[in-house]
C-alpha atoms as a PDB file:
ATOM      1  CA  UNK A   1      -7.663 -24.181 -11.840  1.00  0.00           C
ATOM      2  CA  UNK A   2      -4.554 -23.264  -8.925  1.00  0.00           C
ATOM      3  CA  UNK A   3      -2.522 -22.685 -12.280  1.00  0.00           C
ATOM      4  CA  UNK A   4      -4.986 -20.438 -13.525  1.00  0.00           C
ATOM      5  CA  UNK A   5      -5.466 -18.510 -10.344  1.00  0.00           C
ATOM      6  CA  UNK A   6      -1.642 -18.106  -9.811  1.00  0.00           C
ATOM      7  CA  UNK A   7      -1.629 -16.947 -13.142  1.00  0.00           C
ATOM      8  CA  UNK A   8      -3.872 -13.896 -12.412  1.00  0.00           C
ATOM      9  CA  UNK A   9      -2.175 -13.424  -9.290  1.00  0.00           C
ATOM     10  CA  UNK A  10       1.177 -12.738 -10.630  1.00  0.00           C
ATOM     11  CA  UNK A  11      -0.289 -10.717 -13.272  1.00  0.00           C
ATOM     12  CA  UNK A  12      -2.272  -8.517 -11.489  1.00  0.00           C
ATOM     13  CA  UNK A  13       0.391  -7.876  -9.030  1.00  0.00           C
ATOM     14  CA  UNK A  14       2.524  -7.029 -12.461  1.00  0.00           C
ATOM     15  CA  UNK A  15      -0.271  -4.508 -13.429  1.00  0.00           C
ATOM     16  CA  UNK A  16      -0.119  -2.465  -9.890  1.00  0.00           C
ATOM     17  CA  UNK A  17       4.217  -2.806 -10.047  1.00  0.00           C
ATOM     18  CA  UNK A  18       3.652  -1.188 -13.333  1.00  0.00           C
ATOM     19  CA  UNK A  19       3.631   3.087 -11.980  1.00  0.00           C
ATOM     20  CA  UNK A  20       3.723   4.687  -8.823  1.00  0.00           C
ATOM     21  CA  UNK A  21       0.532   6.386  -7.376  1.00  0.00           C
ATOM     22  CA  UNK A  22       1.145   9.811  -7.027  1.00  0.00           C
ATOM     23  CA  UNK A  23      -1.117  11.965  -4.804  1.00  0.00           C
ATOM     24  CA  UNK A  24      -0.573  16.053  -4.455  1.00  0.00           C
ATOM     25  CA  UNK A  25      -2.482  18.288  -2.029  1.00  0.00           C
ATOM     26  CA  UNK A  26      -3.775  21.171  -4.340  1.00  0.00           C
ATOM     27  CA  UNK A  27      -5.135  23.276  -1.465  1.00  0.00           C
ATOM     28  CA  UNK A  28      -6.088  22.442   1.869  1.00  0.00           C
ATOM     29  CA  UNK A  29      -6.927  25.394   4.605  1.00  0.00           C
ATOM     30  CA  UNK A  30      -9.309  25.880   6.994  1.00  0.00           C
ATOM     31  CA  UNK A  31      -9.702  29.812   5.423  1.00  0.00           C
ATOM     32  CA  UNK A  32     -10.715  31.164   2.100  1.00  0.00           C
ATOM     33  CA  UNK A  33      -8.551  32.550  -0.169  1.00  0.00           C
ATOM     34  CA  UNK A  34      -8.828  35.970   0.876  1.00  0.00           C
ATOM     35  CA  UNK A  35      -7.650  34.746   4.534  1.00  0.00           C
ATOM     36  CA  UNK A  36     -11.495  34.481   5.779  1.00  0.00           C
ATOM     37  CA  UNK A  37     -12.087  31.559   8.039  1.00  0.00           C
ATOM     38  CA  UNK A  38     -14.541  28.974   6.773  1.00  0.00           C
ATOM     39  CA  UNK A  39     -17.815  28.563   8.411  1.00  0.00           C
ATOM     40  CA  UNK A  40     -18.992  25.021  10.221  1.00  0.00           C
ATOM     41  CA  UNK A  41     -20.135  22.571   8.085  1.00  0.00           C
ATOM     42  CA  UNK A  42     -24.189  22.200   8.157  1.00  0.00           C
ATOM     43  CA  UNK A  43     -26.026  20.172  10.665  1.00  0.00           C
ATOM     44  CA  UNK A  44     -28.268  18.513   8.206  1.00  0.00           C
ATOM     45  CA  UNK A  45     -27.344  15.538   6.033  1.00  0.00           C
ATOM     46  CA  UNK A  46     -24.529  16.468   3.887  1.00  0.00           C
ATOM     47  CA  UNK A  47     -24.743  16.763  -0.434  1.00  0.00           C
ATOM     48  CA  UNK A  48     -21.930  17.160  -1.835  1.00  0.00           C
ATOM     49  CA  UNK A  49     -21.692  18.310  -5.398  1.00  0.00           C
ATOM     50  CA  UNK A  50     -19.471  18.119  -8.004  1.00  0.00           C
ATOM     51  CA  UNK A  51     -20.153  21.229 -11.325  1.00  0.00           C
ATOM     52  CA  UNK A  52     -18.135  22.011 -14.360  1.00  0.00           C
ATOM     53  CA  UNK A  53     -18.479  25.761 -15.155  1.00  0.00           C
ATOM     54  CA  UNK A  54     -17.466  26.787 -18.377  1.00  0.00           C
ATOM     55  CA  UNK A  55     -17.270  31.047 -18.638  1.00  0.00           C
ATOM     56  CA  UNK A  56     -16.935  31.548 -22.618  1.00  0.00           C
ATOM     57  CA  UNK A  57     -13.942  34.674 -23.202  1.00  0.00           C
ATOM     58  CA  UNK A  58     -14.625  38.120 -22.345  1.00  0.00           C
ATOM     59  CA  UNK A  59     -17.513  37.546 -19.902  1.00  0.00           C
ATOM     60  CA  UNK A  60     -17.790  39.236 -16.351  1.00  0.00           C
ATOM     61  CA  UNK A  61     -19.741  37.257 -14.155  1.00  0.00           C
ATOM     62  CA  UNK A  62     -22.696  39.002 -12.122  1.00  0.00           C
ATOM     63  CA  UNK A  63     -22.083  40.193  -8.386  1.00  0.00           C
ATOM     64  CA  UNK A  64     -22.652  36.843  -6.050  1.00  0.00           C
ATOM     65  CA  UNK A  65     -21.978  35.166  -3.015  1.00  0.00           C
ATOM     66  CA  UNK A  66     -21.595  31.928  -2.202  1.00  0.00           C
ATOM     67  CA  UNK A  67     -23.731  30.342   0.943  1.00  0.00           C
ATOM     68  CA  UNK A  68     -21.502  27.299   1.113  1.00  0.00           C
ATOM     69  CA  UNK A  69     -18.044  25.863   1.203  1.00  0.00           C
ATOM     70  CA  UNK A  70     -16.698  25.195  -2.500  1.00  0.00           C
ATOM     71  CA  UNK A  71     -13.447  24.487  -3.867  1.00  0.00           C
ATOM     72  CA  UNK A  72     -12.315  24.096  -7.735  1.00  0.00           C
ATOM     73  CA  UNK A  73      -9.665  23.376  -9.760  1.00  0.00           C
ATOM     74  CA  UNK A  74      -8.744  25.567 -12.834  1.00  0.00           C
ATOM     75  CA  UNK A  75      -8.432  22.767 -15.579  1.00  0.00           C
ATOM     76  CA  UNK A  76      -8.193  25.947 -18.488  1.00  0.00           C
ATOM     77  CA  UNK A  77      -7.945  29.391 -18.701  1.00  0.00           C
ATOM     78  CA  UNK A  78      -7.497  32.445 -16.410  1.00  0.00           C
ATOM     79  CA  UNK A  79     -10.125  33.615 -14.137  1.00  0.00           C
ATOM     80  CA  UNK A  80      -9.499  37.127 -12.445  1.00  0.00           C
ATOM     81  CA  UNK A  81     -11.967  37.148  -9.089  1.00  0.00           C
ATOM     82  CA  UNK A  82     -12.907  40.670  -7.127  1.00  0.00           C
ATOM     83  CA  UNK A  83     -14.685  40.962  -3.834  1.00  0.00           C
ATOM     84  CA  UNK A  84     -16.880  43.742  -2.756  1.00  0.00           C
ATOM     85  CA  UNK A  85     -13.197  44.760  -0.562  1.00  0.00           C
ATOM     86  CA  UNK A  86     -11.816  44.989  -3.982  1.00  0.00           C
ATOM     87  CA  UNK A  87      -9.244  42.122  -2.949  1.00  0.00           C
ATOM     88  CA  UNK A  88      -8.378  40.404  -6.104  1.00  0.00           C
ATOM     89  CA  UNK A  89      -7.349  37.108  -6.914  1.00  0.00           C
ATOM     90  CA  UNK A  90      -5.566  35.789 -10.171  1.00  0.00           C
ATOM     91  CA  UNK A  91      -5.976  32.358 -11.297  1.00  0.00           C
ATOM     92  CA  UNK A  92      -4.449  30.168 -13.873  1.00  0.00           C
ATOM     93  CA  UNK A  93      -4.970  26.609 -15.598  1.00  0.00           C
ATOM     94  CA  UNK A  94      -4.088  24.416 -12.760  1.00  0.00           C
ATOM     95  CA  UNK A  95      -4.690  26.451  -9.784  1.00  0.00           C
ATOM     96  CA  UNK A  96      -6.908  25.295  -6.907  1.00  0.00           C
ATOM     97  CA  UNK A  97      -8.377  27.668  -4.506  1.00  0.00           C
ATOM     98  CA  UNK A  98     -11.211  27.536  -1.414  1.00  0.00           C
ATOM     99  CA  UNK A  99     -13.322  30.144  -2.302  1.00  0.00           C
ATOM    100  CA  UNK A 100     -14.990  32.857  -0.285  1.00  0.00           C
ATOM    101  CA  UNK A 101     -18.591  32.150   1.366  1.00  0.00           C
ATOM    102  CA  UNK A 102     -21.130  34.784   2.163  1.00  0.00           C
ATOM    103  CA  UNK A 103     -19.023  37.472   0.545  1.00  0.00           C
ATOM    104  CA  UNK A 104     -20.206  39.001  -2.454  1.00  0.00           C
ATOM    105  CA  UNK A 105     -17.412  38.829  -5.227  1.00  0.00           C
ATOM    106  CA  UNK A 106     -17.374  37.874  -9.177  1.00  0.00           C
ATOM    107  CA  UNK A 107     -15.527  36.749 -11.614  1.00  0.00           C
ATOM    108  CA  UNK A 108     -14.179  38.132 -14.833  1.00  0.00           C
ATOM    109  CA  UNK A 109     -12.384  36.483 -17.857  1.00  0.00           C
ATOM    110  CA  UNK A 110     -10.337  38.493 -19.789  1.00  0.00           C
ATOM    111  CA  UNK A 111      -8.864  36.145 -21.944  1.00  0.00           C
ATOM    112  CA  UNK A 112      -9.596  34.960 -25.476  1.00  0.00           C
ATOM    113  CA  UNK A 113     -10.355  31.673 -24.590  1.00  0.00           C
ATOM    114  CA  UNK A 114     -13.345  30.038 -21.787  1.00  0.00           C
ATOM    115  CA  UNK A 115     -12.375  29.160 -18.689  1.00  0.00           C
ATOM    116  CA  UNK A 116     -12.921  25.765 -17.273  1.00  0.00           C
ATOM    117  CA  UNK A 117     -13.341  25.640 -13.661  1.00  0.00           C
ATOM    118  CA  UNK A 118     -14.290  22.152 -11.766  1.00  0.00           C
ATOM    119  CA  UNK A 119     -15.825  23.314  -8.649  1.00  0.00           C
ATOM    120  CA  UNK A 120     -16.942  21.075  -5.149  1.00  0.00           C
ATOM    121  CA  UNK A 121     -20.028  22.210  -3.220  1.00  0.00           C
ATOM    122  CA  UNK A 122     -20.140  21.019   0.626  1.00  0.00           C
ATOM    123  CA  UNK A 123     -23.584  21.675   0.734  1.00  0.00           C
ATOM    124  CA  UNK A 124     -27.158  20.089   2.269  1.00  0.00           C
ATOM    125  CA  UNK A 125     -30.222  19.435  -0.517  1.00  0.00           C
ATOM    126  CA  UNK A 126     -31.819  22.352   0.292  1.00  0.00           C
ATOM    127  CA  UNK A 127     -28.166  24.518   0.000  1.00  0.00           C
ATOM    128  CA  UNK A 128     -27.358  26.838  -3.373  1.00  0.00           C
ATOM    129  CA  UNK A 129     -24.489  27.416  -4.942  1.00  0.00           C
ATOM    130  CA  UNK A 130     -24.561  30.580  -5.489  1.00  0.00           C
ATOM    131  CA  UNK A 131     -26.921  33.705  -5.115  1.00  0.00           C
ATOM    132  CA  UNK A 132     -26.803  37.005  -7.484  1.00  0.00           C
ATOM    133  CA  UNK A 133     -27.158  40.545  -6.286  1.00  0.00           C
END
């Protein structure tokens, strides 16, 4: 049984050996990306929530604002975003960005192909994502 357990021992300690962890900070800020700072974070208990929005090609999004902190991750595609300020941000597969809350803004793809955003909500049960115009 020892022989067994040193067995699994070595060879688990083999398996983490194997790669190095890697860990990159995408975005971190306490501001949107149009240099707005963030609001607090809600008093009630916290939801967080984790969507994958797929916009198919050509498609402008409707006029909305967001009432809570979110974040994504471009995993395809390229996403041009307007506010109401007309201050425009380009994105690209691979970009991360903190996006603007309680500013009304939207989103248009110009490309041939959907965009594939993975976004994170900081949000309460009650909070929504996002509200139209």
């Amino acid at each position: 049984m020892k022989k067994l357990l040193c067995f699994f021992l070595l060879l688990s300690s083999a398996v983490f050996a194997a790669g190095n962890v890697e860990s990159v900070t995408l975005v971190k800020s306490d501001k949107s990306w149009d240099g707005s700072s963030l609001p607090a974070y809600p008093t009630e208990a916290p939801e967080i929530s984790v969507l994958k929005i797929t916009i198919p090609a050509h498609t402008e999004l409707p006029l909305h604002k967001h009432p809570i902190i979110n974040a994504g991750y471009m995993v395809k595609g390229a996403l041009k975003v307007v506010t109401d300020e007309n201050k425009t941000l380009q994105l690209k597969a691979g970009d991360a960005l903190i996006e603007v809350v309680e500013k009304w803004h939207y989103g248009v793809n110009e490309g041939d192909e959907s965009v594939e955003i993975v976004v994170f909500y900081a949000g309460t049960k009650e909070s929504a994502y996002s509200i139209k115009k």
